[in-house]
Structure formats: structure tokens, C-alpha cells
PDB file of N, CA and C in Angstrom:
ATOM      1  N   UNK A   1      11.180 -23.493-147.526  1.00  0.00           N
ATOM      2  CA  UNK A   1      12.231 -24.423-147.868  1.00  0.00           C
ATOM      3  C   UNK A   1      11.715 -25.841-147.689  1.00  0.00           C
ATOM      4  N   UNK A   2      12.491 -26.780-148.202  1.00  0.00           N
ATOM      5  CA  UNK A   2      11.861 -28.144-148.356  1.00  0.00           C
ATOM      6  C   UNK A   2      12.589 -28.519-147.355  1.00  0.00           C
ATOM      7  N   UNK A   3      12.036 -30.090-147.409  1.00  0.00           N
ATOM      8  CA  UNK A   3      12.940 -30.381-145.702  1.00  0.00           C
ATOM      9  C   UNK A   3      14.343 -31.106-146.207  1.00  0.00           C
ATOM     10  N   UNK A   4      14.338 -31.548-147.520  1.00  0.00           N
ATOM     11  CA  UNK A   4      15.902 -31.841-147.925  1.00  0.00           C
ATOM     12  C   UNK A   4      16.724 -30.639-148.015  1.00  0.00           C
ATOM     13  N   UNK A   5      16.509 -29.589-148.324  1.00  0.00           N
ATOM     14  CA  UNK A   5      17.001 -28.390-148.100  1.00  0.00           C
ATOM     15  C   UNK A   5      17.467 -27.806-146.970  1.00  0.00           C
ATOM     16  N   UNK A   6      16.757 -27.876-146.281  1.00  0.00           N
ATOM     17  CA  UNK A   6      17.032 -27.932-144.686  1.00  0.00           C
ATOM     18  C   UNK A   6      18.044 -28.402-143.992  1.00  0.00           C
ATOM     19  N   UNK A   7      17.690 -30.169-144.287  1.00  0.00           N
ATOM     20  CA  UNK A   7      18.725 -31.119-144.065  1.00  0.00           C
ATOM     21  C   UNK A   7      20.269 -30.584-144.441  1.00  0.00           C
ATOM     22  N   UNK A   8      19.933 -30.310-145.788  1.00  0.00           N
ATOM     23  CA  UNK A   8      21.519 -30.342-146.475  1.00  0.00           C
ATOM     24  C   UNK A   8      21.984 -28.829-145.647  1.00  0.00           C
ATOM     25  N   UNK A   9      21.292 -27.538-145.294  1.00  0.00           N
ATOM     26  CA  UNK A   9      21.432 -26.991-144.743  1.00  0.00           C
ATOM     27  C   UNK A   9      22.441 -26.604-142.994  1.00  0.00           C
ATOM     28  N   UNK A  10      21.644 -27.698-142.833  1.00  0.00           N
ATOM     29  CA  UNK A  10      21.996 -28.163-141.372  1.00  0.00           C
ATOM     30  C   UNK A  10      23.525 -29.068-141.419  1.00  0.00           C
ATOM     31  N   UNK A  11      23.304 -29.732-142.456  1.00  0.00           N
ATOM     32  CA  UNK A  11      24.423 -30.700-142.338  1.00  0.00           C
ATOM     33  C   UNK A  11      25.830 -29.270-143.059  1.00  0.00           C
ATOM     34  N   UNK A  12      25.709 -28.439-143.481  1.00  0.00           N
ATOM     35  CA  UNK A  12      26.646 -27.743-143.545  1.00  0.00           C
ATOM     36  C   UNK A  12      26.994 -26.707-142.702  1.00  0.00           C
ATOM     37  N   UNK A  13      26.296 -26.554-141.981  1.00  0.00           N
ATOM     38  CA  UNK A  13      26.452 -25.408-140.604  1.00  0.00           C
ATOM     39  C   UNK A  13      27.195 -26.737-139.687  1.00  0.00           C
ATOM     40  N   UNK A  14      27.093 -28.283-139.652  1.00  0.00           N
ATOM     41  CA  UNK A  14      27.109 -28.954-138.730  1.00  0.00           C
ATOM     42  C   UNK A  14      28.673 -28.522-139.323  1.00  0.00           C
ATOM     43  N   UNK A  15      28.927 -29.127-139.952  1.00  0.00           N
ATOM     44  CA  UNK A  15      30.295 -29.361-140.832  1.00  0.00           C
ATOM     45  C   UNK A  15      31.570 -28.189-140.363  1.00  0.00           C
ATOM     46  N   UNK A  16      30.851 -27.138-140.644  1.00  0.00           N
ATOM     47  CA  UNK A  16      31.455 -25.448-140.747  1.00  0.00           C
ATOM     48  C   UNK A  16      31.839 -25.636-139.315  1.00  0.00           C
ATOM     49  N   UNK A  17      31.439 -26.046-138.523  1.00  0.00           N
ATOM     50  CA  UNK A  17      31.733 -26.102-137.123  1.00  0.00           C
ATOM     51  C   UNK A  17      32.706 -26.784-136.690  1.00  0.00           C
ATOM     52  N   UNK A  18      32.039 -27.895-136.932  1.00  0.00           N
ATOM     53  CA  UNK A  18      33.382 -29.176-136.681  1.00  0.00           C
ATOM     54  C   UNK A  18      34.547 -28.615-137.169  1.00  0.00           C
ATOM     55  N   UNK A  19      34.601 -28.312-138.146  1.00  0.00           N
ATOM     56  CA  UNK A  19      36.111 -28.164-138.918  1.00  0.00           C
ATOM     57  C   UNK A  19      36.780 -27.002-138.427  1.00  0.00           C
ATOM     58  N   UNK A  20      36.036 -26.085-137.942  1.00  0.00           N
ATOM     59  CA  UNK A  20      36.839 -25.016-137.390  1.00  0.00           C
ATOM     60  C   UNK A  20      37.176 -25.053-135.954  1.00  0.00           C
ATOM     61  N   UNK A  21      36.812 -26.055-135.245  1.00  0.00           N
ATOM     62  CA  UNK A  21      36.575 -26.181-134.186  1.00  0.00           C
ATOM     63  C   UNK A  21      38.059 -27.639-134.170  1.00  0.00           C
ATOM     64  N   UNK A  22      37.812 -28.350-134.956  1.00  0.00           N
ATOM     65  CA  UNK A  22      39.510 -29.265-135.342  1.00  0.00           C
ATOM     66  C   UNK A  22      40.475 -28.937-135.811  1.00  0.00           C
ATOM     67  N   UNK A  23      41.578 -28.884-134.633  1.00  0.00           N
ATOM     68  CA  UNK A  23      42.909 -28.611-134.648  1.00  0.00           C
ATOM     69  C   UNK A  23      43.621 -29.352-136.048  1.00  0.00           C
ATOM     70  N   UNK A  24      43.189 -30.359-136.402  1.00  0.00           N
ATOM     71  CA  UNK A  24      43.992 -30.923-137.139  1.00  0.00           C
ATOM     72  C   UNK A  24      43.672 -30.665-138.868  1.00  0.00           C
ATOM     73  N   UNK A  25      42.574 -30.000-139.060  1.00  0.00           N
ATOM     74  CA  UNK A  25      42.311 -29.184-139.764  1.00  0.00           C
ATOM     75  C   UNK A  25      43.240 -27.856-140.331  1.00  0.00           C
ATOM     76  N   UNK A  26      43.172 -27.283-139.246  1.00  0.00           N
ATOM     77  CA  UNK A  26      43.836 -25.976-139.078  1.00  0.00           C
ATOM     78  C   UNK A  26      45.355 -26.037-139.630  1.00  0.00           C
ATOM     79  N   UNK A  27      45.725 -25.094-139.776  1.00  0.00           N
ATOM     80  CA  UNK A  27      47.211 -25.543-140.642  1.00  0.00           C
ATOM     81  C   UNK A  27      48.462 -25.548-138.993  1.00  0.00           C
ATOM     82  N   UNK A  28      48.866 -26.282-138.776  1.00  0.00           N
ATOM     83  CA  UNK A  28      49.887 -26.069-137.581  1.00  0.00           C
ATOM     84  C   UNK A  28      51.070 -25.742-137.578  1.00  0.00           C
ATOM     85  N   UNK A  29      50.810 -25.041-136.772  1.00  0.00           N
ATOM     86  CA  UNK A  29      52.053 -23.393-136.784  1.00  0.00           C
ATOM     87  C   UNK A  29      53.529 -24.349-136.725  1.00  0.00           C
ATOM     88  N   UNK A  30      54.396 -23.741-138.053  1.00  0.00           N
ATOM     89  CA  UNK A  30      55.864 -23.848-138.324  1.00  0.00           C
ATOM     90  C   UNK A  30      56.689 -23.730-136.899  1.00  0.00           C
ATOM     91  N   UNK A  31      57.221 -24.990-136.821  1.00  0.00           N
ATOM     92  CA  UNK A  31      58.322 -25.672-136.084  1.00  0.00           C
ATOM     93  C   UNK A  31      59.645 -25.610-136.242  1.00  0.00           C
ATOM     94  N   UNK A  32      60.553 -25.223-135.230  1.00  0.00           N
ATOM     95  CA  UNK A  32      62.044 -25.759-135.920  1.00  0.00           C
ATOM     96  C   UNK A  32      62.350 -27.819-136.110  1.00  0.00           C
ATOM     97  N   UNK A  33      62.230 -27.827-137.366  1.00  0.00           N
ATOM     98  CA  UNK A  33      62.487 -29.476-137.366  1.00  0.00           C
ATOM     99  C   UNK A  33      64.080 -29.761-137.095  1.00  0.00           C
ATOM    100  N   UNK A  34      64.152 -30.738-135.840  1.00  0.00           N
ATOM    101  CA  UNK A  34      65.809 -31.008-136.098  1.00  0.00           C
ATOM    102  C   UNK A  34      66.314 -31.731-137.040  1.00  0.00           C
ATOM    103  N   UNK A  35      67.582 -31.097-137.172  1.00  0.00           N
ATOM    104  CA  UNK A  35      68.148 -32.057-138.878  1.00  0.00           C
ATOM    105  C   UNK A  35      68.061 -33.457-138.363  1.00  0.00           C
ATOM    106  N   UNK A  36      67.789 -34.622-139.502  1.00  0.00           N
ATOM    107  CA  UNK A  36      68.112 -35.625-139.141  1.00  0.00           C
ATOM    108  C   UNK A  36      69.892 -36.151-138.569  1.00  0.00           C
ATOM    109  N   UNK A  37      70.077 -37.017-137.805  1.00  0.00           N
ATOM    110  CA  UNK A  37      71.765 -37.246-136.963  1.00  0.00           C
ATOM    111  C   UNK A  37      71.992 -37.792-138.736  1.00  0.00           C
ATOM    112  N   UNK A  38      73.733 -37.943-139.031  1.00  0.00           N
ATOM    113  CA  UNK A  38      74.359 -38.261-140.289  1.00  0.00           C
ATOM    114  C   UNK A  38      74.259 -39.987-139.796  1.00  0.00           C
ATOM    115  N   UNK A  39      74.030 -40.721-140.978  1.00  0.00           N
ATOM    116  CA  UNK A  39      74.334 -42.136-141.282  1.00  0.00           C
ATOM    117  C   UNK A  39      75.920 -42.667-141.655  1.00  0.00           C
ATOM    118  N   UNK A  40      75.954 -43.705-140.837  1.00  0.00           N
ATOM    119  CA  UNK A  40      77.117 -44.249-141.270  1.00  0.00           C
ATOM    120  C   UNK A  40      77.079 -45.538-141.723  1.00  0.00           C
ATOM    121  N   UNK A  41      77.473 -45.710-143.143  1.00  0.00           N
ATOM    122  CA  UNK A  41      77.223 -47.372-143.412  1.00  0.00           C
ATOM    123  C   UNK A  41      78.305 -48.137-143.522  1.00  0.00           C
ATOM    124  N   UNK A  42      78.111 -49.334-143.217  1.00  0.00           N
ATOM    125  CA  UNK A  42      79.294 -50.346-143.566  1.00  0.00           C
ATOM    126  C   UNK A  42      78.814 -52.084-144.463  1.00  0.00           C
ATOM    127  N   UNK A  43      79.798 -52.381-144.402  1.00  0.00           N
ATOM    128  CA  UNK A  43      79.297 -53.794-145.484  1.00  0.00           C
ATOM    129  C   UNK A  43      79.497 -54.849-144.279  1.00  0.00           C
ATOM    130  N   UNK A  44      78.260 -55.759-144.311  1.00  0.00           N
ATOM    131  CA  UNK A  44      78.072 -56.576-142.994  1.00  0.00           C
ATOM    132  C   UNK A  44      78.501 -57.838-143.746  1.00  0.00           C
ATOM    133  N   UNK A  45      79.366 -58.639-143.593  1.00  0.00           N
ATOM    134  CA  UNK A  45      79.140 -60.112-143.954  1.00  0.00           C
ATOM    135  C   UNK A  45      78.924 -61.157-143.228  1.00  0.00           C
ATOM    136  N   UNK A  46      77.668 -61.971-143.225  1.00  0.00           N
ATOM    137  CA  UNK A  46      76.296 -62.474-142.629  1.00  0.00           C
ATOM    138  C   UNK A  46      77.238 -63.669-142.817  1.00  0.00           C
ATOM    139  N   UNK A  47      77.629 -64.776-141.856  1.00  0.00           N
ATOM    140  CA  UNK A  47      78.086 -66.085-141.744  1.00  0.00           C
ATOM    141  C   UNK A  47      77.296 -66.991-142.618  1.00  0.00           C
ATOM    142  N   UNK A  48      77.873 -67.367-143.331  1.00  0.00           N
ATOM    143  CA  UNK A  48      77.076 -68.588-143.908  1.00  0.00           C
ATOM    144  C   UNK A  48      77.021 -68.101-145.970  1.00  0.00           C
ATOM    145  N   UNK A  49      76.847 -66.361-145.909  1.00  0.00           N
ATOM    146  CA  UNK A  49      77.090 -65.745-147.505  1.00  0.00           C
ATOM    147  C   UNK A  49      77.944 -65.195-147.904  1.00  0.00           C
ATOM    148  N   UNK A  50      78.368 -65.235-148.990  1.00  0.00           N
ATOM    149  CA  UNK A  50      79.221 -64.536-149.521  1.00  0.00           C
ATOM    150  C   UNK A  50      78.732 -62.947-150.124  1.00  0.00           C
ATOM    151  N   UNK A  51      77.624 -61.987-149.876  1.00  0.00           N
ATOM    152  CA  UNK A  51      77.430 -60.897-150.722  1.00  0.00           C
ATOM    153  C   UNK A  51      77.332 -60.075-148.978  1.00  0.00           C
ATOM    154  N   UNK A  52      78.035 -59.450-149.628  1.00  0.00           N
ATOM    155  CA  UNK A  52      77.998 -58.192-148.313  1.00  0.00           C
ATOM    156  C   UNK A  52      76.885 -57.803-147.736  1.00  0.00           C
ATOM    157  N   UNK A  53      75.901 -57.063-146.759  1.00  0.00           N
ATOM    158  CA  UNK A  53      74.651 -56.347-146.796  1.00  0.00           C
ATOM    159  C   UNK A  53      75.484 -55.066-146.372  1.00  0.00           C
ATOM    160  N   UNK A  54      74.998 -54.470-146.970  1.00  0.00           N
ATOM    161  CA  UNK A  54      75.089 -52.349-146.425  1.00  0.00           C
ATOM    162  C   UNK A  54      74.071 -52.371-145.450  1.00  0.00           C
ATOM    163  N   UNK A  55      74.877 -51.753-144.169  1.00  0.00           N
ATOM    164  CA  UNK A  55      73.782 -51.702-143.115  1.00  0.00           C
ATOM    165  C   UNK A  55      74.194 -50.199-142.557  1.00  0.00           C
ATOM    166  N   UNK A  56      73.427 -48.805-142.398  1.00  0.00           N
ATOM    167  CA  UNK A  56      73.461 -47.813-142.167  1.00  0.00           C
ATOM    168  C   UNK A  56      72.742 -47.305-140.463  1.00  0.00           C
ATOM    169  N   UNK A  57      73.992 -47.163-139.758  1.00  0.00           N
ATOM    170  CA  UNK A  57      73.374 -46.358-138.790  1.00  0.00           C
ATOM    171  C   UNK A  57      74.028 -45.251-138.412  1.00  0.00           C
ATOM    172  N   UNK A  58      73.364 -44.315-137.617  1.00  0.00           N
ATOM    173  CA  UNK A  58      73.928 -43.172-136.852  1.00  0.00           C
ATOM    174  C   UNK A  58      75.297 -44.128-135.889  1.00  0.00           C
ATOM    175  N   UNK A  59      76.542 -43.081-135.272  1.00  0.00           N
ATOM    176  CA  UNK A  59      77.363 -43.062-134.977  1.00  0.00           C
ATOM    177  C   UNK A  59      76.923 -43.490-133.356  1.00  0.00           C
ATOM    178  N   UNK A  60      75.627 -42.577-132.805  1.00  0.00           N
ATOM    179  CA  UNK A  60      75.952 -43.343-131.586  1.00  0.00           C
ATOM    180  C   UNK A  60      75.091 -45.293-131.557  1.00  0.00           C
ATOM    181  N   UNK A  61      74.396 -45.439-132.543  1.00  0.00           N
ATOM    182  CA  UNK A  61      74.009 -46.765-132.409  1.00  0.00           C
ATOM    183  C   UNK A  61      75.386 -47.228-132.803  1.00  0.00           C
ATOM    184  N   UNK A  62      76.164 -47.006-133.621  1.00  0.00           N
ATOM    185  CA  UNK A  62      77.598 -47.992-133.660  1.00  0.00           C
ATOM    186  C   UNK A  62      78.172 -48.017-132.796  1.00  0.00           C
ATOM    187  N   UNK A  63      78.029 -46.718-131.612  1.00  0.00           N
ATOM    188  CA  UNK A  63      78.868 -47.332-130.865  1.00  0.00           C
ATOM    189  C   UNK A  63      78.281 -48.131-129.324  1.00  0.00           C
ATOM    190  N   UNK A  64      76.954 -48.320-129.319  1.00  0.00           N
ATOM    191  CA  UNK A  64      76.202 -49.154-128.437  1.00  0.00           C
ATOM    192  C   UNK A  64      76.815 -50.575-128.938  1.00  0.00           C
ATOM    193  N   UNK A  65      76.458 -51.030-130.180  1.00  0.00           N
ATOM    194  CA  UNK A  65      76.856 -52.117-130.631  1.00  0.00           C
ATOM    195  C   UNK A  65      78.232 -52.404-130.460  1.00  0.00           C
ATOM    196  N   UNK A  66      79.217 -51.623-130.784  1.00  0.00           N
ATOM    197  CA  UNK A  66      80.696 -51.951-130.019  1.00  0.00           C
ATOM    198  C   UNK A  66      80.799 -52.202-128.945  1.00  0.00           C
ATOM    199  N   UNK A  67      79.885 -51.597-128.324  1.00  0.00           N
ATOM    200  CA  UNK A  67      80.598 -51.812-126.745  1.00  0.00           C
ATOM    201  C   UNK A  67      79.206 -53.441-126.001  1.00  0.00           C
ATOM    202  N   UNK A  68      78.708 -53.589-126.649  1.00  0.00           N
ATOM    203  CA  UNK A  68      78.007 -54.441-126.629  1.00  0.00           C
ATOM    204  C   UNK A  68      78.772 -56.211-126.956  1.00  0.00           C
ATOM    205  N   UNK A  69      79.451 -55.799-128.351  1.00  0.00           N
ATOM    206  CA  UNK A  69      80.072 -56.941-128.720  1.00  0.00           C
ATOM    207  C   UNK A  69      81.390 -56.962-127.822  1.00  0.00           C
ATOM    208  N   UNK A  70      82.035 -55.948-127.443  1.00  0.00           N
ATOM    209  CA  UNK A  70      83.035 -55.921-126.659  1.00  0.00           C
ATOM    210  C   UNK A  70      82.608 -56.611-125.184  1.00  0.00           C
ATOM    211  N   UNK A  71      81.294 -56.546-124.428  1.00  0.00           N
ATOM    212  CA  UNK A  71      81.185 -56.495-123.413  1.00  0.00           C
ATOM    213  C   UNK A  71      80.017 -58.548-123.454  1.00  0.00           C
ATOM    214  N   UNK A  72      80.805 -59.114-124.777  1.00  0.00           N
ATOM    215  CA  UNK A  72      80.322 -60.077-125.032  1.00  0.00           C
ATOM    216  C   UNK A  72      81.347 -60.970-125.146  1.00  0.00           C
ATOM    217  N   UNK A  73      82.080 -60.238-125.999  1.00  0.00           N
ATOM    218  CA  UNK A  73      83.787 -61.003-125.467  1.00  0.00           C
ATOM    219  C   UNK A  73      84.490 -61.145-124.580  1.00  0.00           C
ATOM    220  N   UNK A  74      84.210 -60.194-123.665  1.00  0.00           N
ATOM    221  CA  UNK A  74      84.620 -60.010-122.352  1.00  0.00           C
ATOM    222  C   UNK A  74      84.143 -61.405-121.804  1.00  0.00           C
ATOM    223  N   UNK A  75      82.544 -61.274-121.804  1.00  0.00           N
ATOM    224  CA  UNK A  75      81.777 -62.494-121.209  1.00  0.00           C
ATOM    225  C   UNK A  75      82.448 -63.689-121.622  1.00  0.00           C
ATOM    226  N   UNK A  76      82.453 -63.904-122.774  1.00  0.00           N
ATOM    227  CA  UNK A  76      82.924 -65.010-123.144  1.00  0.00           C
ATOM    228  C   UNK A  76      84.791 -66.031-122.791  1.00  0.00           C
ATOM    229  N   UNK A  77      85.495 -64.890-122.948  1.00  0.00           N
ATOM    230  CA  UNK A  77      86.845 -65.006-122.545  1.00  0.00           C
ATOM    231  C   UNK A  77      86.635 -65.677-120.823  1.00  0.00           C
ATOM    232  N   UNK A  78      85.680 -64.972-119.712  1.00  0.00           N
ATOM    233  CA  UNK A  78      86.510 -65.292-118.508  1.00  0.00           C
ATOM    234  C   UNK A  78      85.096 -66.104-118.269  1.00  0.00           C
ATOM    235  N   UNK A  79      84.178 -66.950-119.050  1.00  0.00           N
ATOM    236  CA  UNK A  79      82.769 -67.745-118.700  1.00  0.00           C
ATOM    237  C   UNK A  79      83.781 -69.167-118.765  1.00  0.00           C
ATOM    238  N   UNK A  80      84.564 -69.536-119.100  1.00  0.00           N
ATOM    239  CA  UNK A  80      85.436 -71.294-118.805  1.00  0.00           C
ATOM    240  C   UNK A  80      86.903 -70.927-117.448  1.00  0.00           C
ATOM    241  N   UNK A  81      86.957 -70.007-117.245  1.00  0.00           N
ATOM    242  CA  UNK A  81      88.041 -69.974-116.299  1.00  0.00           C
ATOM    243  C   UNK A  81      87.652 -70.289-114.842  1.00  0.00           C
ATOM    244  N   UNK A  82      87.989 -70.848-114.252  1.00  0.00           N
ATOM    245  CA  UNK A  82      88.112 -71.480-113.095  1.00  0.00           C
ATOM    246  C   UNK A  82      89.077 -70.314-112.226  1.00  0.00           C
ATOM    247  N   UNK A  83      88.511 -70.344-110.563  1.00  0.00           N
ATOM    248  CA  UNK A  83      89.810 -69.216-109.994  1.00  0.00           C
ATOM    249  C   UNK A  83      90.601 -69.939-110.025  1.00  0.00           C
ATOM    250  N   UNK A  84      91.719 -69.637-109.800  1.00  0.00           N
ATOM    251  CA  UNK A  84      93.130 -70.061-109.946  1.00  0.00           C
ATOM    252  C   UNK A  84      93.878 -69.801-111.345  1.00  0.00           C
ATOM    253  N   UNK A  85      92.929 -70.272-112.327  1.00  0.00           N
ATOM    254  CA  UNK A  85      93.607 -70.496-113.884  1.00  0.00           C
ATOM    255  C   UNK A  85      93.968 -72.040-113.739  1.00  0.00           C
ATOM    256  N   UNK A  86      95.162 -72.386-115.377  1.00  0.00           N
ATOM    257  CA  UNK A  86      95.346 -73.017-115.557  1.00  0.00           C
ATOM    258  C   UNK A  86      96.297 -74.225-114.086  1.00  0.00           C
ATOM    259  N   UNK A  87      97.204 -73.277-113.687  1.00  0.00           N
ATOM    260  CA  UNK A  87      98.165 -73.743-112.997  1.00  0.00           C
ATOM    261  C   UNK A  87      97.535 -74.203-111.652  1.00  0.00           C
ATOM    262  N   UNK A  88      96.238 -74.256-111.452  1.00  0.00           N
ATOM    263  CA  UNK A  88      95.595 -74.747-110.249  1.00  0.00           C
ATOM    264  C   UNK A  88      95.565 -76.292-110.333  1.00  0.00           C
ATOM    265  N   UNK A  89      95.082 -76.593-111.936  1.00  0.00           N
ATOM    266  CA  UNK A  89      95.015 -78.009-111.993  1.00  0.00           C
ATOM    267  C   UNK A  89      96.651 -78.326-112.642  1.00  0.00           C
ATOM    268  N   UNK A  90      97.571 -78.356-111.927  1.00  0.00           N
ATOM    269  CA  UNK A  90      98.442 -78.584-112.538  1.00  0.00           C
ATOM    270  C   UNK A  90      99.337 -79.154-113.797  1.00  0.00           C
ATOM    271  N   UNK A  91      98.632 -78.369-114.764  1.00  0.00           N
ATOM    272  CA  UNK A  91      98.868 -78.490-116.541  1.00  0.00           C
ATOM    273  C   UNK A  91      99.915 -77.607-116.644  1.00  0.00           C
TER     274      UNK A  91
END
């Protein structure tokens, strides 16, 4: 045999190896895939435009964001009150 023969030889025994020897090669054994969670979309209107955006999420990110904006209003409502309230400074 010639020595390019050889070579090319070698380099396919190298090959035959590797590849059987890589997992990612190999076909990987069937999984149960979980269904994707259902989308829920709504029409966002962005301050400042007039065209709606469709914005789609799962049910529990809507309701992080509710309780998020809720727990922002909250903040906001009692962030100017003084203890007492109004009737401390006598208005």
C-alpha cells in the first residue's frame, strides 16, 4: 500500500471510532416532551401610541405581573402619607 493509502486508511478507522464513541452522534433515546403551558394574549397600549401591540404570555407570567403592578400601587398610594394623615396637619 502507498502511504496516502494508509493515511486515508487510518484517518477512517480514526473517524469510525470517534463517531461511535459520540453520544451526540448516536440517535437519543425518545423522551416524554412536555406540552408547551397555553398562551394568553392581550392588546398592550404603549403611552405615547395609538396602535395596540399583541403581547402573549402564559397565565402564570400574567399573573406575576398583576400582582407586581398591584404591589406598585400599593407602593405608590401610602409613599406621600405622613402618620397621622391629613388631619394631623390640620386641613
Amino acid at each position: 500500500m502507498t502511504t496516502i493509502a494508509k493515511l486515508i486508511a487510518a484517518c477512517l478507522v480514526a473517524s469510525a471510532t470517534t463517531a461511535a464513541a459520540d453520544p451526540v452522534t448516536t440517535a437519543p433515546a425518545p423522551t416524554a416532551e412536555q406540552p408547551k403551558p397555553k398562551k394568553i394574549c392581550r392588546s398592550v397600549v404603549v403611552t405615547g401610541s395609538i396602535m395596540p401591540n399583541r403581547v402573549c404570555r402564559t397565565k402564570e407570567e400574567w399573573a406575576a405581573i398583576n400582582a407586581q403592578r398591584i404591589d406598585e400601587t400599593d407602593r405608590s398610594k401610602h409613599a406621600g402619607r405622613m402618620p397621622g394623615g391629613r388631619d394631623s396637619l390640620g386641613q
